[in-house]
Structure formats: structure tokens, C-alpha cells
N, C-alpha and C. Protein backbone atom coordinates (compact mmCIF):
# COMPACT_ATOMS: atom_id res chain seq x y z
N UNK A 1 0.84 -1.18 0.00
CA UNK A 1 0.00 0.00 0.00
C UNK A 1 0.89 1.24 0.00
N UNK A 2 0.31 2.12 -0.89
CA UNK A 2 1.01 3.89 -0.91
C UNK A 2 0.99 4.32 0.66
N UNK A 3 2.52 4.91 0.78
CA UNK A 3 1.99 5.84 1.95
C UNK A 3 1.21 6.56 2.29
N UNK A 4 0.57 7.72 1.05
CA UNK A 4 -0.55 7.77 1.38
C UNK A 4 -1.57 7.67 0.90
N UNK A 5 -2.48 6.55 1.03
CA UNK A 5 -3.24 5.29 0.66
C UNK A 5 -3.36 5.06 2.38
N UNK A 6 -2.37 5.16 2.89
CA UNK A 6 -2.58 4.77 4.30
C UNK A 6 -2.76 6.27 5.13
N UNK A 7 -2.53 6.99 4.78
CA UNK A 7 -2.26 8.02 5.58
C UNK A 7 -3.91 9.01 5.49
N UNK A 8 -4.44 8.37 4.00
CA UNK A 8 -5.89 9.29 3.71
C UNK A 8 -7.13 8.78 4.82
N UNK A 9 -7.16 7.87 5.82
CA UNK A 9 -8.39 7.72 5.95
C UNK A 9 -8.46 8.50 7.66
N UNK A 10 -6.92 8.31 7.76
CA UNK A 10 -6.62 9.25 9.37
C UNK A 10 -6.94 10.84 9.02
N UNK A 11 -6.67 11.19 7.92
CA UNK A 11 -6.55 12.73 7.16
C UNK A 11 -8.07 13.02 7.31
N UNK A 12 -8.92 12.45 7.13
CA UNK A 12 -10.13 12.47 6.88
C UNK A 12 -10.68 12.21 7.85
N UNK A 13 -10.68 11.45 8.85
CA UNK A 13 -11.30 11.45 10.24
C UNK A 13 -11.23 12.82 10.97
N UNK A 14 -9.61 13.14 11.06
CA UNK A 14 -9.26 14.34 11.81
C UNK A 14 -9.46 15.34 11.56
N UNK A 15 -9.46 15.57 9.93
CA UNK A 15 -9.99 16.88 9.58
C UNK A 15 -11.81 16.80 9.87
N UNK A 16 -12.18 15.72 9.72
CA UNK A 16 -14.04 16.05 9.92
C UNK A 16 -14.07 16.51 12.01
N UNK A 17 -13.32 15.81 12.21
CA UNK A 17 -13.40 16.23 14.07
C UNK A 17 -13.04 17.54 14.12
N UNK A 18 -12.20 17.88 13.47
CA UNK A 18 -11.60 19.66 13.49
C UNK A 18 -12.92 20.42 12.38
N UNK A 19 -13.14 20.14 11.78
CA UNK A 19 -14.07 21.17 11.21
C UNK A 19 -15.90 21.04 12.17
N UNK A 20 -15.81 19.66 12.92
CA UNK A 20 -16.97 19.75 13.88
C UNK A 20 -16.44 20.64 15.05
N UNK A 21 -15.21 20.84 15.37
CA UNK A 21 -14.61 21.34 16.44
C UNK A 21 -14.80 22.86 16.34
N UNK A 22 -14.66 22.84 15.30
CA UNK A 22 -15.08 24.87 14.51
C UNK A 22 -16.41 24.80 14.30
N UNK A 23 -16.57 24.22 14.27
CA UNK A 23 -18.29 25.08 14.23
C UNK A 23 -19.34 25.01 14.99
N UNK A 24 -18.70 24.81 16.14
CA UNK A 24 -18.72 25.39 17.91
C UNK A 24 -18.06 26.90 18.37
N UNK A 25 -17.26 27.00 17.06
CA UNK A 25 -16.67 28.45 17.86
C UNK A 25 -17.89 29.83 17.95
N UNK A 26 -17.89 30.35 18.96
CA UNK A 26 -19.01 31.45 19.05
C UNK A 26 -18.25 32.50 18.41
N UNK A 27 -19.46 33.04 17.83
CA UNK A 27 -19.03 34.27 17.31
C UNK A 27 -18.83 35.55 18.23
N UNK A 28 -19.41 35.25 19.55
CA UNK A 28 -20.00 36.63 20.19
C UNK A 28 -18.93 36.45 21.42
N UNK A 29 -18.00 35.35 21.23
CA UNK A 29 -16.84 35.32 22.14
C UNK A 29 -15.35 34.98 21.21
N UNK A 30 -14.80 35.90 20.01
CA UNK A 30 -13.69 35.41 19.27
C UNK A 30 -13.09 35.92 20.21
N UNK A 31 -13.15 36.79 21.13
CA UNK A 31 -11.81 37.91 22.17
C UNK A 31 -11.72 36.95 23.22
N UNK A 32 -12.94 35.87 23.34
CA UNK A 32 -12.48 35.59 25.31
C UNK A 32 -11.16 34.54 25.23
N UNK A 33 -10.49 34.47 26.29
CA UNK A 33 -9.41 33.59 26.44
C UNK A 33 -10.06 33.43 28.15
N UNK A 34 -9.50 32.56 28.16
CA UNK A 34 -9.18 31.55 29.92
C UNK A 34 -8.07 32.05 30.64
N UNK A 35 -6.92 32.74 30.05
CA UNK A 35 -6.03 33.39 30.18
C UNK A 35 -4.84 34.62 30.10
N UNK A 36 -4.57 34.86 30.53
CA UNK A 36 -3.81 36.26 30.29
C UNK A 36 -2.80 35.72 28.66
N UNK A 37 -2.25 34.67 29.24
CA UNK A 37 -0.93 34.02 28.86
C UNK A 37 -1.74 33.26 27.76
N UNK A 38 -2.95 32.72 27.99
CA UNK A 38 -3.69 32.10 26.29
C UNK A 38 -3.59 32.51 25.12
N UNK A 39 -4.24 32.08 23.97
CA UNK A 39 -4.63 32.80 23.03
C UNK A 39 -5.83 32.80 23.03
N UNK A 40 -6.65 33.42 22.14
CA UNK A 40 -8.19 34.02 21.96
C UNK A 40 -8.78 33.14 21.51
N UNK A 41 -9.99 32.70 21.70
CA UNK A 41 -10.73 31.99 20.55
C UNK A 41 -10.52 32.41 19.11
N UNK A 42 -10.41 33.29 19.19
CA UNK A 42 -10.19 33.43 17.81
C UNK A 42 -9.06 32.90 17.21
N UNK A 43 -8.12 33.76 17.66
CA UNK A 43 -6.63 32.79 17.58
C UNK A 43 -6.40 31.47 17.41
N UNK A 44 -6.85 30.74 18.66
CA UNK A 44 -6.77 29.43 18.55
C UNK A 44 -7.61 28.96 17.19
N UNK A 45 -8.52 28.90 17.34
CA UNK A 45 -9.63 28.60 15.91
C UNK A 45 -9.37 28.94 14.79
N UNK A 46 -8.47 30.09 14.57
CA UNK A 46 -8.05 30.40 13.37
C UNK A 46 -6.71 29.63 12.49
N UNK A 47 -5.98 28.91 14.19
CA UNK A 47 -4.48 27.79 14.07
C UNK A 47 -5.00 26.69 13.07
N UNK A 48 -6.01 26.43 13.94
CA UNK A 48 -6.95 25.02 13.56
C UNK A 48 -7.36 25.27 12.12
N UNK A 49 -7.90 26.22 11.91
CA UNK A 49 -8.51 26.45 10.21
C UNK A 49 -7.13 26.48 9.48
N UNK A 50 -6.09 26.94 9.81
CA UNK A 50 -5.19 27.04 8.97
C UNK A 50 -4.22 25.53 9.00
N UNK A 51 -4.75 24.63 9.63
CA UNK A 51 -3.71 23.36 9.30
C UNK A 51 -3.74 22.46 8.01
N UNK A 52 -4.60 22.55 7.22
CA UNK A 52 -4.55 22.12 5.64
C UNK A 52 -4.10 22.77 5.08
N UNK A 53 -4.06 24.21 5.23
CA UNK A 53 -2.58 24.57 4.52
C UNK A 53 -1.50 24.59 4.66
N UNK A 54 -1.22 24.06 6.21
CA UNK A 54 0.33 23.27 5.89
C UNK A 54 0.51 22.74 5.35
N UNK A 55 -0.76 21.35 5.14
CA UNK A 55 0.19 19.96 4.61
C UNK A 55 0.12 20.89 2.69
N UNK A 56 -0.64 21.60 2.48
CA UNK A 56 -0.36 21.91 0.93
C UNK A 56 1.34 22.70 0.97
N UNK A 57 1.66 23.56 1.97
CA UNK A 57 2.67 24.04 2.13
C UNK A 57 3.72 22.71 1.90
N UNK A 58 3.64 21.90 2.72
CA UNK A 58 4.50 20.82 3.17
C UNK A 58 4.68 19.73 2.34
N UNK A 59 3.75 19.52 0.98
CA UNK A 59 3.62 19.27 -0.12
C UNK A 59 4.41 19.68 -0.97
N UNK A 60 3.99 21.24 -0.85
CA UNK A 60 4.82 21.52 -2.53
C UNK A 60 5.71 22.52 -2.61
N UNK A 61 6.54 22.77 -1.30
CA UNK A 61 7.78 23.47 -1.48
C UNK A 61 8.25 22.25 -0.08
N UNK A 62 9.82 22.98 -0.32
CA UNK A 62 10.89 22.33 0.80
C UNK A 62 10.87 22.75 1.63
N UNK A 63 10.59 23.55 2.28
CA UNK A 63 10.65 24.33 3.63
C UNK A 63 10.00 26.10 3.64
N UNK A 64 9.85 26.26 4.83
CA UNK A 64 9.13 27.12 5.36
C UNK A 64 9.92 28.22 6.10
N UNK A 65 10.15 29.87 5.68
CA UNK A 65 10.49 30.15 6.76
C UNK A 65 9.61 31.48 6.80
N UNK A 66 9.56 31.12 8.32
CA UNK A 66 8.17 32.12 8.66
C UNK A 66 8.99 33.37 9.31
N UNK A 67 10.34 33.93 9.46
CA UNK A 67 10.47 34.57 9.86
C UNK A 67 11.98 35.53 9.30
N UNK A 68 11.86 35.25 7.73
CA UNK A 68 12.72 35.62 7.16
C UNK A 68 13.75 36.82 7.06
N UNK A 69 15.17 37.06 7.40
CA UNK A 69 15.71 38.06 7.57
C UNK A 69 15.79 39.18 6.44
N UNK A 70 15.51 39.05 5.52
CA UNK A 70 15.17 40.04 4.56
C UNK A 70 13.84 40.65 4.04
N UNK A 71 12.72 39.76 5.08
CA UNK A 71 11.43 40.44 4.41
C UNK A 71 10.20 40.18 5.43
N UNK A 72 9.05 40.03 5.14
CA UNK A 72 8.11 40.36 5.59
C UNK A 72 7.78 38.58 6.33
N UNK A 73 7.25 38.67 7.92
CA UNK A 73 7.24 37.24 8.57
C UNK A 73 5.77 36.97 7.99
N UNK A 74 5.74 35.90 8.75
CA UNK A 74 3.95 35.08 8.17
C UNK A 74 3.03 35.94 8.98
N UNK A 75 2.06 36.44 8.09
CA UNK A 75 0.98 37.25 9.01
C UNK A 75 -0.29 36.12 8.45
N UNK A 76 -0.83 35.78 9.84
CA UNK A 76 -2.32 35.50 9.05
C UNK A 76 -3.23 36.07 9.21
N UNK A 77 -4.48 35.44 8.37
CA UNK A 77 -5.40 36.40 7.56
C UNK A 77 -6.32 36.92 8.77
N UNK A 78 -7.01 37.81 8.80
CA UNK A 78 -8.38 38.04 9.72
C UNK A 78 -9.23 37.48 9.78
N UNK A 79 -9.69 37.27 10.99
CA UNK A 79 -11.35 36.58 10.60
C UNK A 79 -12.14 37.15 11.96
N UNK A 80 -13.33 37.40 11.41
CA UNK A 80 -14.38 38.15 12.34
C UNK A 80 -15.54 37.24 12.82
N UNK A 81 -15.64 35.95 12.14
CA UNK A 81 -16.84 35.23 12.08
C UNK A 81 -16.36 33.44 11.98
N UNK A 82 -17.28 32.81 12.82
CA UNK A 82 -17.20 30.94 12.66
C UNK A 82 -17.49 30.78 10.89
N UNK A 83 -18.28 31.57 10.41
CA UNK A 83 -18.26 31.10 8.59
C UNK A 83 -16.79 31.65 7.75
N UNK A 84 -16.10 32.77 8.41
CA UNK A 84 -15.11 32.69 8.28
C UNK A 84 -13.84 31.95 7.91
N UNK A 85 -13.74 31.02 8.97
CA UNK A 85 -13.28 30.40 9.64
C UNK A 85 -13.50 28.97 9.27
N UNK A 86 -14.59 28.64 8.61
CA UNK A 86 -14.49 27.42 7.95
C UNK A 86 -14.48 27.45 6.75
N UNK A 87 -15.07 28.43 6.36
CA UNK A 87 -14.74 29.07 4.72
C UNK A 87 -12.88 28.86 4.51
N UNK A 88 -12.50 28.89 5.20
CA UNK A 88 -10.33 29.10 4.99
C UNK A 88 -10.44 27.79 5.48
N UNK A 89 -10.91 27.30 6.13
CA UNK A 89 -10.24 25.47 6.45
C UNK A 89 -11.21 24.58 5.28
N UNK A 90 -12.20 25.02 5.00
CA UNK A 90 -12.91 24.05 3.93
C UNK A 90 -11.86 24.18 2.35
N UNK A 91 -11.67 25.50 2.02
CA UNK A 91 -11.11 25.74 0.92
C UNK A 91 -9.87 25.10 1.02
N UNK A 92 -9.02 25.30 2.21
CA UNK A 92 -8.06 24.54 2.18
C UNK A 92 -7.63 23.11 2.35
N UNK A 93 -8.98 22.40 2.78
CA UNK A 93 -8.98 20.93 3.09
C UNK A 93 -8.86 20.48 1.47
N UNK A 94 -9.58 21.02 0.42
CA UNK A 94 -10.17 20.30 -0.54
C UNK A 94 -8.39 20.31 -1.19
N UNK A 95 -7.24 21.37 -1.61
CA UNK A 95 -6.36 21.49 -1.38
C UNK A 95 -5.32 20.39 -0.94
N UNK A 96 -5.19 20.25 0.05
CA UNK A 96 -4.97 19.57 1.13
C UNK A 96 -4.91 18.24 0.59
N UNK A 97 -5.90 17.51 0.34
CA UNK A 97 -6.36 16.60 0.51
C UNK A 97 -6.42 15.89 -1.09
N UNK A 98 -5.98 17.12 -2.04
CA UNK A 98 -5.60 16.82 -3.19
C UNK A 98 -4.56 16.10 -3.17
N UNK A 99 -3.57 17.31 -2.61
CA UNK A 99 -1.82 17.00 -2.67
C UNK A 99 -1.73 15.72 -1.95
N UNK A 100 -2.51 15.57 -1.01
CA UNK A 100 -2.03 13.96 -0.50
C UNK A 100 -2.22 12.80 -1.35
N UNK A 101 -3.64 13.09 -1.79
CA UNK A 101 -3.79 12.16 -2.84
C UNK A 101 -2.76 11.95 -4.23
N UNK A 102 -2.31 12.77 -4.63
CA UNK A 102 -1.01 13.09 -5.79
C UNK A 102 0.32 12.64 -4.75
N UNK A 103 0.24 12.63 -3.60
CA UNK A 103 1.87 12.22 -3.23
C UNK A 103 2.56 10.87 -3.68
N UNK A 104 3.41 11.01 -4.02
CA UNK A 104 4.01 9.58 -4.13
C UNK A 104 5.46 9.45 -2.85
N UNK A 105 5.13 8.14 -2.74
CA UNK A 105 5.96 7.99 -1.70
C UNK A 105 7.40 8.57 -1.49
N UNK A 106 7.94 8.48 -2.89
CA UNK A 106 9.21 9.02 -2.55
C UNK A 106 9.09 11.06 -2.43
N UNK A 107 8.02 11.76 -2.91
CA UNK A 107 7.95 12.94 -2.45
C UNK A 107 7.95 12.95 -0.62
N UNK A 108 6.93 11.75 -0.24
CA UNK A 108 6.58 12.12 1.37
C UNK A 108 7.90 11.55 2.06
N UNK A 109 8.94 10.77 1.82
CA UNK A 109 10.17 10.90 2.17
C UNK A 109 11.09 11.38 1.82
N UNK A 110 10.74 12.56 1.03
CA UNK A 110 11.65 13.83 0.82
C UNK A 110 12.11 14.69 1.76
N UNK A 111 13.41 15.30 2.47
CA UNK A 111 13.67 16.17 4.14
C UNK A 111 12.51 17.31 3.37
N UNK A 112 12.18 18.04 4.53
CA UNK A 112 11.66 19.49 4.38
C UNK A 112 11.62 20.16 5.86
N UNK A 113 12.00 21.46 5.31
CA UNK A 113 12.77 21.88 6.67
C UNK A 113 11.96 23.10 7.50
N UNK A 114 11.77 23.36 8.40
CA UNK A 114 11.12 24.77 9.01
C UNK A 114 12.32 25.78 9.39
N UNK A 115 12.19 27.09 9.17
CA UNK A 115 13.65 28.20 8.91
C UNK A 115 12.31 29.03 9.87
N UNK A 116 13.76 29.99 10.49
CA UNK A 116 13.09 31.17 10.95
C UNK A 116 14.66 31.85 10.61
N UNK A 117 14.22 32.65 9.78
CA UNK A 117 15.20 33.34 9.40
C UNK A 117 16.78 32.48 8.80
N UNK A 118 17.29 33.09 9.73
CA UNK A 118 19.57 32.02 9.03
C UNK A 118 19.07 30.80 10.15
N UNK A 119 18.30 30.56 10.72
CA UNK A 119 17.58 29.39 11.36
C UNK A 119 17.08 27.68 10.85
N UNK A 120 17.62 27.08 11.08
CA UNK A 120 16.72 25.96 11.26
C UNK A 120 16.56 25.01 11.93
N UNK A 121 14.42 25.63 12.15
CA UNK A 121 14.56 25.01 13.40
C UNK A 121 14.71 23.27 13.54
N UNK A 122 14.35 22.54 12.30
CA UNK A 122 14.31 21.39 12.24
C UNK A 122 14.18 20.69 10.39
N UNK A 123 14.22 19.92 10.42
CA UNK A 123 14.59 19.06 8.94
C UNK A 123 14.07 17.74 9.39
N UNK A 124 13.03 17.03 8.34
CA UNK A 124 12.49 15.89 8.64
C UNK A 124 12.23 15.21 7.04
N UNK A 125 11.38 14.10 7.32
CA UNK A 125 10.94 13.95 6.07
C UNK A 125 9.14 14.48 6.00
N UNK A 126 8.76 14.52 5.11
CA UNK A 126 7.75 15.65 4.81
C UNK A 126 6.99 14.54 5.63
N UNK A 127 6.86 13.18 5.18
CA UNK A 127 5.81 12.18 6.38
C UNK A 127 5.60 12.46 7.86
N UNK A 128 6.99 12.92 8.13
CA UNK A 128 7.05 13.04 9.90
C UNK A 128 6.62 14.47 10.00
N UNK A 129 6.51 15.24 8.89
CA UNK A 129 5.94 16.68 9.36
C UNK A 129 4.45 16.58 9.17
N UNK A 130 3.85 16.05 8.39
CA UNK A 130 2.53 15.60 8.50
C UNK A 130 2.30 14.70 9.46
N UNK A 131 2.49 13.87 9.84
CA UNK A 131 2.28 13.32 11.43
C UNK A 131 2.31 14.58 12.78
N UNK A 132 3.75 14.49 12.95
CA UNK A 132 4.00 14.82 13.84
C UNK A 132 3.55 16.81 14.06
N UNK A 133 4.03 17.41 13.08
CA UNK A 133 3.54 19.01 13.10
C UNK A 133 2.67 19.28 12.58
N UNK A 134 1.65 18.26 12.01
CA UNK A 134 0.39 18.88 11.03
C UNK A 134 -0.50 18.06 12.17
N UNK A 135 -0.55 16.96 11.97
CA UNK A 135 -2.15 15.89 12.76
C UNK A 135 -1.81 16.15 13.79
N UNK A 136 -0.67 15.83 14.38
CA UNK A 136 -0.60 15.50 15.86
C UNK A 136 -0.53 17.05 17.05
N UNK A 137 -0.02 18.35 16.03
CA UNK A 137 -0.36 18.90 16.59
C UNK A 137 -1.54 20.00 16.37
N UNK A 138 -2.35 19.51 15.36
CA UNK A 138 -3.59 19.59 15.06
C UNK A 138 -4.68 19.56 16.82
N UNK A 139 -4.73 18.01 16.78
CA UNK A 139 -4.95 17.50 17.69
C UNK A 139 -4.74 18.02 19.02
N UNK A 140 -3.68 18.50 19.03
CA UNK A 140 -2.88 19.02 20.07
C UNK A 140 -4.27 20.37 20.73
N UNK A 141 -4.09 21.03 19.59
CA UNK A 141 -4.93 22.26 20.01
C UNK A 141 -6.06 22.57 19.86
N UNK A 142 -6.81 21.19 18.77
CA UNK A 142 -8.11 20.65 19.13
C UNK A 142 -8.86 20.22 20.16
N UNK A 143 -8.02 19.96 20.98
CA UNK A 143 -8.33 19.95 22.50
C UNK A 143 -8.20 20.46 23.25
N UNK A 144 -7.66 21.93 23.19
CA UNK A 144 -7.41 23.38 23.97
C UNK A 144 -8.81 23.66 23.53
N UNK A 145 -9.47 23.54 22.16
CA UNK A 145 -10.60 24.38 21.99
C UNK A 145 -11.75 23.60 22.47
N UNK A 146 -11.44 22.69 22.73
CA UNK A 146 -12.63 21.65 23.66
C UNK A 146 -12.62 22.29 24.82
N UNK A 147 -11.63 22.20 25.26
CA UNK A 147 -11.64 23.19 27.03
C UNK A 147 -12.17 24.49 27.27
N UNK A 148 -12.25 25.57 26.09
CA UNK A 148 -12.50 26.39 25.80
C UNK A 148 -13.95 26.32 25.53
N UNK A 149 -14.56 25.26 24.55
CA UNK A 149 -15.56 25.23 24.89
C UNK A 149 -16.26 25.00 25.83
N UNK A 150 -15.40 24.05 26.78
CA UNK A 150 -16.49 23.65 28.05
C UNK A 150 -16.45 24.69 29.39
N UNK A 151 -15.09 25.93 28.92
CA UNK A 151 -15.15 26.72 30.32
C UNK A 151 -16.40 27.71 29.51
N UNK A 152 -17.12 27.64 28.48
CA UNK A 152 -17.98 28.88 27.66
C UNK A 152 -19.21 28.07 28.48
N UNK A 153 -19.30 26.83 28.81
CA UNK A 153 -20.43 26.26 28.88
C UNK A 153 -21.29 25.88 27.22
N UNK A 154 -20.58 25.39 26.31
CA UNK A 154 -20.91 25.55 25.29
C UNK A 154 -20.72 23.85 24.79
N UNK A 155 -21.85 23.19 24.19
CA UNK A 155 -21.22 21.89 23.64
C UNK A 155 -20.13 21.55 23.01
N UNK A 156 -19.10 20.03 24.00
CA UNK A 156 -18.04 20.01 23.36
C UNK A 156 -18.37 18.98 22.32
N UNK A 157 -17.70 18.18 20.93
CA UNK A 157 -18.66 17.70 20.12
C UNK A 157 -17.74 16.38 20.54
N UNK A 158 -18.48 15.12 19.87
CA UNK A 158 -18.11 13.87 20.54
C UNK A 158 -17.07 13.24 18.96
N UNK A 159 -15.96 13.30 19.07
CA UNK A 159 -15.19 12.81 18.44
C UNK A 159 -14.22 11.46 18.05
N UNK A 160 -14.04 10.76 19.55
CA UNK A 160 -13.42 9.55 19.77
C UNK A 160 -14.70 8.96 20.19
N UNK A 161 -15.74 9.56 20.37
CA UNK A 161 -17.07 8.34 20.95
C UNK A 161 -17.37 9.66 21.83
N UNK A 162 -18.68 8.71 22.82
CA UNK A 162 -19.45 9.87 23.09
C UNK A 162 -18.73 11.59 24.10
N UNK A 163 -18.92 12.98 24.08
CA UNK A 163 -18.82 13.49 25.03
C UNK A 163 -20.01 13.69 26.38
N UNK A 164 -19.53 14.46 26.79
CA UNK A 164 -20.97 14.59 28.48
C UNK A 164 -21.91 15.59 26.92
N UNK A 165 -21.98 15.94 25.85
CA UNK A 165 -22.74 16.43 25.31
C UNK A 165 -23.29 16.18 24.28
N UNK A 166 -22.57 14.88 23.63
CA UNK A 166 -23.61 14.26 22.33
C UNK A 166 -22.90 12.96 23.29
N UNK A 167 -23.70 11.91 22.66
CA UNK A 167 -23.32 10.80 22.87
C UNK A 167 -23.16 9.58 21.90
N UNK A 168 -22.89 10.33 20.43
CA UNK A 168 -22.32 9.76 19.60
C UNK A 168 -21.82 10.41 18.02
């Protein structure tokens, strides 16, 4: 089996839990945080919408640097609204989810590197950056916005099986 052949049906679970995960975000709370030291709902929700365009990033160039010494760092886009917000993760799933399908194995064990500036912070093969810096820490902060939902008092949605708010 293609690497990814194996890798599409996890791609597709996680992205449907993250786009159920967004469209819980309130609109009438993008400013609240839990913390001084947090980020915003908005913020956070906006990380999450933007993780299919890594893996297209992580696809089809070699590396990334978000904080380049000659020019302008990564700004991302605004968003004022939850249709926002899935409007940039839907457009970018379909994206996304192309390039995986077009990968061939020897592209996804190609190094690709993350730069911040004369920096780098790391070099992998593009597989372990889709695991490890795209899903896993997808995931990661898919479950900051669960917490977030449940300090709003707001349904968290049931993803691995049931939550205390759907039960399937």
C-alpha cells in the first residue's frame, strides 16, 4: 500500500473532528481567552482552520520560513466570524487533501525543513511533518478548543465516541 493510501483515511477522520470542532466556535466570544498568557478563541480557531494549509505548504515546497531576515514574517489572515473560519479550512482541506492524494511515496520521504530566518529550526521527512507538526499537533490544540468550549459552557462535540454532550 502507498503511503498515502494509508495516511488518507486518518486525514479524513481528523480533519471532519476539526471542522466539527469549529463550528462550535461562538461568534459573540472570538476575544475571550481563559487566560492572560492564552490565546483568543479566535486565535486558537483560526491555528486550527489554517492546518490544511500546511500539509499543501508541506507538499509543494521544501521548507518554510516564517520569519525571514530580509522580508516580511507570516501574518495570518483576519477573521471576524465561525463562517469565516471554515470558509479558509474548507477551501483549504479540498487542497490539502488533493496534494495527499497526488503524493508519491518518494515525495513524502523527501527532508523538508522549518527556517526562521539564518535558522533551522528542524529538517524531517515531509511524512514526519505531516504526522507529527500537522495531525498530531492539530490535535494538540483541538483539544485546547474543547476546554474552551467547556469553560464557555458551550457543547463540546463527541469525536473519539461519546462526550458529556452528544453521545455519539
Amino acid at each position: 500500500m502507498a503511503l498515502n493510501q494509508a495516511l488518507l483515511p486518518e486525514f479524513d477522520n481528523e480533519m471532519a473532528n476539526t471542522r466539527r470542532s469549529l463550528e462550535r466556535v461562538p461568534d459573540d466570544k472570538l476575544d475571550w481567552k481563559p487566560h492572560a498568557k492564552s490565546a483568543t478563541f479566535r486565535q486558537l480557531a483560526l491555528h486550527l482552520a489554517l492546518f490544511p494549509s500546511w500539509i499543501t505548504e508541506t507538499l509543494e515546497k521544501t521548507s518554510l520560513d516564517y520569519a525571514p531576515v530580509d522580508g516580511e514574517g507570516y501574518k495570518p489572515p483576519v477573521v471576524n466570524s465561525r463562517k469565516e473560519l471554515l470558509e479558509i479550512f474548507d477551501r483549504d482541506l479540498v487542497k490539502a487533501r488533493a496534494g495527499l492524494e497526488a503524493a508519491s511515496d518518494a515525495q513524502l520521504m523527501e527532508t523538508w525543513s522549518l527556517l526562521a530566518g539564518e535558522k533551522t529550526i528542524f529538517s524531517m521527512p515531509r511524512i514526519a511533518v505531516f504526522r507529527s507538526m500537522v495531525m498530531n499537533h492539530m490535535i494538540h490544540h483541538r483539544a485546547q478548543l474543547g476546554v474552551y468550549l467547556r469553560l464557555n459552557d458551550l457543547p463540546v462535540p463527541a469525536l473519539y465516541g461519546p462526550s458529556a454532550d452528544e453521545q455519539g
